[in-house]
PDB file of N, CA and C in Angstrom:
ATOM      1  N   UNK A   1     -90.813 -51.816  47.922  1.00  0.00           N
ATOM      2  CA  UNK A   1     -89.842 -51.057  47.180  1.00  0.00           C
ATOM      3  C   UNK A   1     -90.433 -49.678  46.882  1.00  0.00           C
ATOM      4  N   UNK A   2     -89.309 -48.489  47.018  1.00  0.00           N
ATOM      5  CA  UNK A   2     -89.877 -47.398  46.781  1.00  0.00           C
ATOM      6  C   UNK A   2     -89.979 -46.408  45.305  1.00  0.00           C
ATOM      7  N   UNK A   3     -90.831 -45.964  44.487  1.00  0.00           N
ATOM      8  CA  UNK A   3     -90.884 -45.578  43.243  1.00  0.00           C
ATOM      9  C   UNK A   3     -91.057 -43.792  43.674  1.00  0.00           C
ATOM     10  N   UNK A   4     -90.289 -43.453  43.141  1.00  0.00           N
ATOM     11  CA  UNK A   4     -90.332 -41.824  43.044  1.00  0.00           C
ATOM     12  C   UNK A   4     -91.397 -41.387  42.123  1.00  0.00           C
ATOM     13  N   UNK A   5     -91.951 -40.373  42.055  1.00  0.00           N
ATOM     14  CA  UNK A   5     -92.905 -39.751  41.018  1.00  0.00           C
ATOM     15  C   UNK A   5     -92.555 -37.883  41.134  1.00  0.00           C
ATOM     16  N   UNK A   6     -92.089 -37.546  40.323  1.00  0.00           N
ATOM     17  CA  UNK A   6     -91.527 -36.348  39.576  1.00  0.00           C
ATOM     18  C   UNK A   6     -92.680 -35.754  39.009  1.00  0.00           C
ATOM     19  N   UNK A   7     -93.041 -34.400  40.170  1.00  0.00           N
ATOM     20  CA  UNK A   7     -94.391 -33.580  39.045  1.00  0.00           C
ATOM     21  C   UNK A   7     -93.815 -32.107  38.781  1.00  0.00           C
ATOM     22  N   UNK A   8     -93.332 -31.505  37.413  1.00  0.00           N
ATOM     23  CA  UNK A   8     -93.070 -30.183  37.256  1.00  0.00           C
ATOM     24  C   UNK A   8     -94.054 -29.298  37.185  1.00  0.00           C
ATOM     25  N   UNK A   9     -94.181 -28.337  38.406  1.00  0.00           N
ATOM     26  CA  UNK A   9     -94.778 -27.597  38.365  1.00  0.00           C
ATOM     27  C   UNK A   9     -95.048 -26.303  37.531  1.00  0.00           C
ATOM     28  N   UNK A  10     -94.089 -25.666  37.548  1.00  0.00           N
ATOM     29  CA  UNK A  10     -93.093 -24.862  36.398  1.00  0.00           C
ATOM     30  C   UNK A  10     -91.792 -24.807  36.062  1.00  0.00           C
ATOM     31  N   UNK A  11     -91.633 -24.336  35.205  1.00  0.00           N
ATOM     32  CA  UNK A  11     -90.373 -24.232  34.535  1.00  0.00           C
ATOM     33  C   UNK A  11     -89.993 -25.904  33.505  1.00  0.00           C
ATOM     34  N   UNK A  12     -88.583 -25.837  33.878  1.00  0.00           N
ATOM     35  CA  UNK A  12     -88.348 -27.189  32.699  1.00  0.00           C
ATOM     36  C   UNK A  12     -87.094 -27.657  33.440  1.00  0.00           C
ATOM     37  N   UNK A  13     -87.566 -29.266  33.325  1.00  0.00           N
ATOM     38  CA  UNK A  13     -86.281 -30.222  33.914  1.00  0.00           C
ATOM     39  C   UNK A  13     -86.194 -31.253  33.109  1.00  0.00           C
ATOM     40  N   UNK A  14     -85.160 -31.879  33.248  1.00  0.00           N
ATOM     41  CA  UNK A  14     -84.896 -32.984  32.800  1.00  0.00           C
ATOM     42  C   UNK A  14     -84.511 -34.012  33.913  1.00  0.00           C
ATOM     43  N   UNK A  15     -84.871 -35.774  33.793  1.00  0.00           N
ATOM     44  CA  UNK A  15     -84.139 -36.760  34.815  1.00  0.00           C
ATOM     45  C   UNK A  15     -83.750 -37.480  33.922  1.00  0.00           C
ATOM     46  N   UNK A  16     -82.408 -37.517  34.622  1.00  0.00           N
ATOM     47  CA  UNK A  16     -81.546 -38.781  33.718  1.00  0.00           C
ATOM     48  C   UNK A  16     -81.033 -39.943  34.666  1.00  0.00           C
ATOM     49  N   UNK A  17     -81.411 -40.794  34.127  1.00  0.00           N
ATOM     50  CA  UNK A  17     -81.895 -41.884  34.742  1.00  0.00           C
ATOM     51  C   UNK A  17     -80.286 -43.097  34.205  1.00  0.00           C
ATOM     52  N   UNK A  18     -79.910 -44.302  35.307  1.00  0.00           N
ATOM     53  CA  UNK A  18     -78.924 -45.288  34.788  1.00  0.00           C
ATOM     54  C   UNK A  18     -79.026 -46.172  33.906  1.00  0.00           C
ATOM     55  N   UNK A  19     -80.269 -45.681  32.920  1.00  0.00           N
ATOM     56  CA  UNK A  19     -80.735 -46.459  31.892  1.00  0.00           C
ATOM     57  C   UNK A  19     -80.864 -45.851  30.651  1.00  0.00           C
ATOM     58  N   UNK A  20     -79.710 -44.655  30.833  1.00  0.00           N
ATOM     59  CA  UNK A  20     -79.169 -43.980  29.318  1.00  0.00           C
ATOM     60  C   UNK A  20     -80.377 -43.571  28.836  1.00  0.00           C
ATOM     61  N   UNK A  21     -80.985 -42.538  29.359  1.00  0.00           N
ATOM     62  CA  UNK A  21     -81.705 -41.612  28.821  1.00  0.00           C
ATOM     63  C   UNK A  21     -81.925 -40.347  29.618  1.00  0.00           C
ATOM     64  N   UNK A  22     -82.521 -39.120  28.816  1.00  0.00           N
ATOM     65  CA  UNK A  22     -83.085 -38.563  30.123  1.00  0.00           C
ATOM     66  C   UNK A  22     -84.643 -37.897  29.239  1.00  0.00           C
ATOM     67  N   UNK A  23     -85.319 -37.765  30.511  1.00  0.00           N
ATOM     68  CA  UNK A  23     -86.907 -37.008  30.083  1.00  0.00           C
ATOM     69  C   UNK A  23     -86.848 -35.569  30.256  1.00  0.00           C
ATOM     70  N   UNK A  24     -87.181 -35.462  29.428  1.00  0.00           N
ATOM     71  CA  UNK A  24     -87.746 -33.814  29.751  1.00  0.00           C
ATOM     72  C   UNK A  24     -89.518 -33.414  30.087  1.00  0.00           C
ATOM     73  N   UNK A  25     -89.045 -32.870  31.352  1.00  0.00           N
ATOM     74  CA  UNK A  25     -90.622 -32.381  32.022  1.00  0.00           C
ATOM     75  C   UNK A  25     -90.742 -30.760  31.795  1.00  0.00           C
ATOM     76  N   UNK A  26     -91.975 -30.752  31.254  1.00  0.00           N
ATOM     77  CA  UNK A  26     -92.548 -29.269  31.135  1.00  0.00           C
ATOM     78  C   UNK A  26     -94.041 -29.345  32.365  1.00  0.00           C
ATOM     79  N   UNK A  27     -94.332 -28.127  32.496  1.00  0.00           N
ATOM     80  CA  UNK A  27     -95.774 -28.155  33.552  1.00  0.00           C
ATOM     81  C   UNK A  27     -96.564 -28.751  33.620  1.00  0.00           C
ATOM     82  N   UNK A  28     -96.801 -29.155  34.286  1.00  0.00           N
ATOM     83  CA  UNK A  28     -98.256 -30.405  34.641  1.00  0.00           C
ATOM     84  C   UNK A  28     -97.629 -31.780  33.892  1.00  0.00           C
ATOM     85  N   UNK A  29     -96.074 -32.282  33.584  1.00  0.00           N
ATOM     86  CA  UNK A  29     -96.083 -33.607  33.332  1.00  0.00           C
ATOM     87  C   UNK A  29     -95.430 -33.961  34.463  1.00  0.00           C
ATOM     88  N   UNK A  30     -95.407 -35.346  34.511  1.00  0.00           N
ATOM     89  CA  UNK A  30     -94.732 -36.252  35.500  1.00  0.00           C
ATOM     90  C   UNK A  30     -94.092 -37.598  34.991  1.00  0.00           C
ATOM     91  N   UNK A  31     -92.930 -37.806  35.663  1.00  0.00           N
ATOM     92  CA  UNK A  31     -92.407 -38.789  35.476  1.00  0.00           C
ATOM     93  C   UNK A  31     -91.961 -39.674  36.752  1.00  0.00           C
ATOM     94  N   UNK A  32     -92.435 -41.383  36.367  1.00  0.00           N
ATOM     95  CA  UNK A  32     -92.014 -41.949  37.812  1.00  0.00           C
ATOM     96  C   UNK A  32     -90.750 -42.625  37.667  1.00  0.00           C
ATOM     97  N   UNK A  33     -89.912 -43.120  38.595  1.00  0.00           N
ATOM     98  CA  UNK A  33     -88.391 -43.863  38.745  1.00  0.00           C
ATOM     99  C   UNK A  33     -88.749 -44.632  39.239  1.00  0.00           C
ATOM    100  N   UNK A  34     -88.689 -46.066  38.650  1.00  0.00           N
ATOM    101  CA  UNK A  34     -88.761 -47.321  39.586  1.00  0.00           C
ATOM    102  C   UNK A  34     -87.645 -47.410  40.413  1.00  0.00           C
ATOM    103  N   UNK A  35     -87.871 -48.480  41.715  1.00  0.00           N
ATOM    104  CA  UNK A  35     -87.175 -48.567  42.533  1.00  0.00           C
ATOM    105  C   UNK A  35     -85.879 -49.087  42.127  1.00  0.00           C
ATOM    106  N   UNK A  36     -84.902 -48.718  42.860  1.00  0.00           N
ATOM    107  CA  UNK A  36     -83.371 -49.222  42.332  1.00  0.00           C
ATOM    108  C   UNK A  36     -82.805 -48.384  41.131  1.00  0.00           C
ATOM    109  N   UNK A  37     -83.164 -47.371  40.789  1.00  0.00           N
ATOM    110  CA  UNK A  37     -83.050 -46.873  39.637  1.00  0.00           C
ATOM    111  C   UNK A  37     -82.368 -45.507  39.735  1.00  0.00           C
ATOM    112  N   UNK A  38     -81.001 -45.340  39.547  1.00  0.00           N
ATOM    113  CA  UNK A  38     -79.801 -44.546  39.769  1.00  0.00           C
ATOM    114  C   UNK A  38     -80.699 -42.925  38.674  1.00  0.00           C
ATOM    115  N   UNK A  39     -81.159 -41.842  39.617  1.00  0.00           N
ATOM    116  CA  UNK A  39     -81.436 -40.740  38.508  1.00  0.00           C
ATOM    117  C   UNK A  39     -80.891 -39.211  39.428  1.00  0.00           C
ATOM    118  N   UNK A  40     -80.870 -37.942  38.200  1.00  0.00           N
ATOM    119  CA  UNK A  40     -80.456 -36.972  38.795  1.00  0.00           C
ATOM    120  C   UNK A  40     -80.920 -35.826  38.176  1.00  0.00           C
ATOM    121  N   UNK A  41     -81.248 -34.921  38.393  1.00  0.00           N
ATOM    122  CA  UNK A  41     -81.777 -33.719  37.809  1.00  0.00           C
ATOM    123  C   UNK A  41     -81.289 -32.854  37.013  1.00  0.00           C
ATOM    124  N   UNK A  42     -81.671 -32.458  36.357  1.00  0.00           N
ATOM    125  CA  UNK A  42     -80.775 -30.948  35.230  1.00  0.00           C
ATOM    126  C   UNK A  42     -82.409 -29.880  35.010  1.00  0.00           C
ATOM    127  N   UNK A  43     -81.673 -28.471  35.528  1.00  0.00           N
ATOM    128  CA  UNK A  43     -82.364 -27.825  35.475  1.00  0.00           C
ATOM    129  C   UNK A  43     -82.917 -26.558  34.349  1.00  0.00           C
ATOM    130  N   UNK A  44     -83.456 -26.401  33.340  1.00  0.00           N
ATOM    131  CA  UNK A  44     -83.360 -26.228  32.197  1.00  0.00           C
ATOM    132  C   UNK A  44     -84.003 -24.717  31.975  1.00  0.00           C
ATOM    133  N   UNK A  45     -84.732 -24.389  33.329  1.00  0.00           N
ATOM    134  CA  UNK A  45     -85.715 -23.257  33.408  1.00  0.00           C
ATOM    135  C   UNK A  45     -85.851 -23.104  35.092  1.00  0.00           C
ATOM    136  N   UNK A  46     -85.818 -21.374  35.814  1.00  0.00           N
ATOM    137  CA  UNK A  46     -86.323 -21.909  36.972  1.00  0.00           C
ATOM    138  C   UNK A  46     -87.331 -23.241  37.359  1.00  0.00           C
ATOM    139  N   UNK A  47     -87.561 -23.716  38.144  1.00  0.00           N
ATOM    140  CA  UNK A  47     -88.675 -24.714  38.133  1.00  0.00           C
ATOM    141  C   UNK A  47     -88.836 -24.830  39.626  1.00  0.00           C
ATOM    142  N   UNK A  48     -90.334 -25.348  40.411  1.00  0.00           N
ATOM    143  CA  UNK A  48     -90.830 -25.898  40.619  1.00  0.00           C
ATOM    144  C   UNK A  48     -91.523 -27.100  40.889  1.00  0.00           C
ATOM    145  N   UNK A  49     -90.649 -28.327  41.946  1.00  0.00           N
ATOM    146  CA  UNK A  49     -90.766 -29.643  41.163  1.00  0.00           C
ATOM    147  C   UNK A  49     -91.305 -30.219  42.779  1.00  0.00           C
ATOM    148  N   UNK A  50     -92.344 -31.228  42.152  1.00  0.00           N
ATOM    149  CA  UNK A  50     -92.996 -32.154  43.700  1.00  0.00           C
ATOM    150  C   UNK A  50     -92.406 -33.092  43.499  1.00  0.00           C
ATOM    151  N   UNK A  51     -91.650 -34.266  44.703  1.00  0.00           N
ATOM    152  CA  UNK A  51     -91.520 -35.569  44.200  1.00  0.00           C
ATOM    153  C   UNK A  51     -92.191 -35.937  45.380  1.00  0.00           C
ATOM    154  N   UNK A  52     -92.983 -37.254  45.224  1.00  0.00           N
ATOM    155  CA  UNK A  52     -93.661 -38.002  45.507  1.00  0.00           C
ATOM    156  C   UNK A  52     -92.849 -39.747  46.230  1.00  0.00           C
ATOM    157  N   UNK A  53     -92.754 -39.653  46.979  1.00  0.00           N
ATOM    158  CA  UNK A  53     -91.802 -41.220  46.862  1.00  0.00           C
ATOM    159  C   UNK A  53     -93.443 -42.215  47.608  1.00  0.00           C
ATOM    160  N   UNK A  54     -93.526 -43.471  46.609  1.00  0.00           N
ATOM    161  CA  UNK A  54     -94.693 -44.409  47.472  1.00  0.00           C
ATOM    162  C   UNK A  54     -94.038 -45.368  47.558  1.00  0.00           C
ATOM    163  N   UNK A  55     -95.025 -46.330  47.625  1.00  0.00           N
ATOM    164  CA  UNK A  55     -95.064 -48.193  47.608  1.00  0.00           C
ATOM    165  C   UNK A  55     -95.931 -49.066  47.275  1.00  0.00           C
ATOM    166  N   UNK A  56     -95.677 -49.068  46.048  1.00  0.00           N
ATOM    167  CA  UNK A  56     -97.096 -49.805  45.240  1.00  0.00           C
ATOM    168  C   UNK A  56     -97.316 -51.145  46.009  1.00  0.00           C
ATOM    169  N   UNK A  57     -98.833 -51.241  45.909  1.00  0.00           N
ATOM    170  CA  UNK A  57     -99.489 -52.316  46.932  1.00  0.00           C
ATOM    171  C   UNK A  57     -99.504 -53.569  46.191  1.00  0.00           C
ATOM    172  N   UNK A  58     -98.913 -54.869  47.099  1.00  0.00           N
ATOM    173  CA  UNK A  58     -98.549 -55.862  46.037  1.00  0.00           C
ATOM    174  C   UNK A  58     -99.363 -56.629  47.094  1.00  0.00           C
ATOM    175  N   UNK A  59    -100.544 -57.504  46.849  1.00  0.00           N
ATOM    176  CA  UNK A  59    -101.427 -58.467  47.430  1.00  0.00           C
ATOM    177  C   UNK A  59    -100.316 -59.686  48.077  1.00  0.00           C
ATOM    178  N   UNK A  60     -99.733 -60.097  47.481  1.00  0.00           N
ATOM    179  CA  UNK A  60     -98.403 -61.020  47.968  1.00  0.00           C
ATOM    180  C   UNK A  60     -97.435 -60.649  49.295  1.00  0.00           C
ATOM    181  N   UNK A  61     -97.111 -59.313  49.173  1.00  0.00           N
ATOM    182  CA  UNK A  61     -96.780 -58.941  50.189  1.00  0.00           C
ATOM    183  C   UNK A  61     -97.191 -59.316  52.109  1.00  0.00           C
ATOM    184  N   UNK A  62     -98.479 -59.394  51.737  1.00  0.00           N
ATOM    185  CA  UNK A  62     -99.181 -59.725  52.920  1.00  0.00           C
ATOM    186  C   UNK A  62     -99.466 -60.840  53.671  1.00  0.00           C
ATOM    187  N   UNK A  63     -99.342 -61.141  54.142  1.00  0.00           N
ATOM    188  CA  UNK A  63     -99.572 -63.057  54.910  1.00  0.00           C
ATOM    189  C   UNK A  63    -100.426 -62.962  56.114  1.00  0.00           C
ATOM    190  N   UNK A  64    -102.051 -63.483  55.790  1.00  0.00           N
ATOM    191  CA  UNK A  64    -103.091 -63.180  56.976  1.00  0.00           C
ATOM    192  C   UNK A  64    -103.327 -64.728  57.504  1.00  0.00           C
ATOM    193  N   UNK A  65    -103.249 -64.935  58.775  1.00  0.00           N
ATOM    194  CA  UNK A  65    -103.555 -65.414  59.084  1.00  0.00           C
ATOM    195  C   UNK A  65    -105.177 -66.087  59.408  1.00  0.00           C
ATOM    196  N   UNK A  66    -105.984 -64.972  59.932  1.00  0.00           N
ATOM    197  CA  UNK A  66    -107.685 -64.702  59.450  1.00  0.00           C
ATOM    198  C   UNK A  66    -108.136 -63.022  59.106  1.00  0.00           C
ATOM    199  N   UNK A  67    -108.939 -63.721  58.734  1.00  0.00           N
ATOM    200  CA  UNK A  67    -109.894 -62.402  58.271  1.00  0.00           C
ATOM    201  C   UNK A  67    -110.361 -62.003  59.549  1.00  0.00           C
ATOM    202  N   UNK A  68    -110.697 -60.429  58.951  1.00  0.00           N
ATOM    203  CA  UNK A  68    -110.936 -59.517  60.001  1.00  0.00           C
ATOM    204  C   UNK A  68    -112.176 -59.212  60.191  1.00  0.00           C
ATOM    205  N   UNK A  69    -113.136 -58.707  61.175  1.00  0.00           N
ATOM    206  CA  UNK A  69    -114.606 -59.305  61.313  1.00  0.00           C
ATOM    207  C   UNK A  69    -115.064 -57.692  60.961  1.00  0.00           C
ATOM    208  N   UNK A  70    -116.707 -57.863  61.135  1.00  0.00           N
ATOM    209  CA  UNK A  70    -117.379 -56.730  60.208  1.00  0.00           C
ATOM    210  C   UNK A  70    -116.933 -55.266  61.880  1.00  0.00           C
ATOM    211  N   UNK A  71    -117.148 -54.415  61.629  1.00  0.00           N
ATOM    212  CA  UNK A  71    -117.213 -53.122  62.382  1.00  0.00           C
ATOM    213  C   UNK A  71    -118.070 -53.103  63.370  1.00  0.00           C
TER     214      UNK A  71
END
């Protein structure tokens, strides 16, 4: 599953998210969106914004049959 991560570089935003709220980001904060999670931007100041989308590593996920030998 994929989680967004929101970094304001400058200026000022807000995400409002389907869980009746919204954040406000100033410089150098970040905010992440879990997966499935309905959000949208409001822009409050020019800005500057990175988003990041990953996939947090879940040990379960994986099914090995054997281990893998030394290098």
């Amino acid at each position: 599953m994929t989680w967004n991560r929101f970094v304001c570089i400058t200026g000022e935003i807000g995400i409002k998210t389907d869980k009746g709220h919204i954040t406000r980001l100033g410089p150098k904060q970040m905010f992440e969106v879990e997966p499935d999670v309905w959000h949208e931007f409001q822009v409050y100041k020019d800005s500057i914004v990175e988003e990041i989308a990953y996939t947090k590593y879940d040990e379960s996920d994986i099914e090995r049959k054997e281990l893998g030998s030394r290098l």
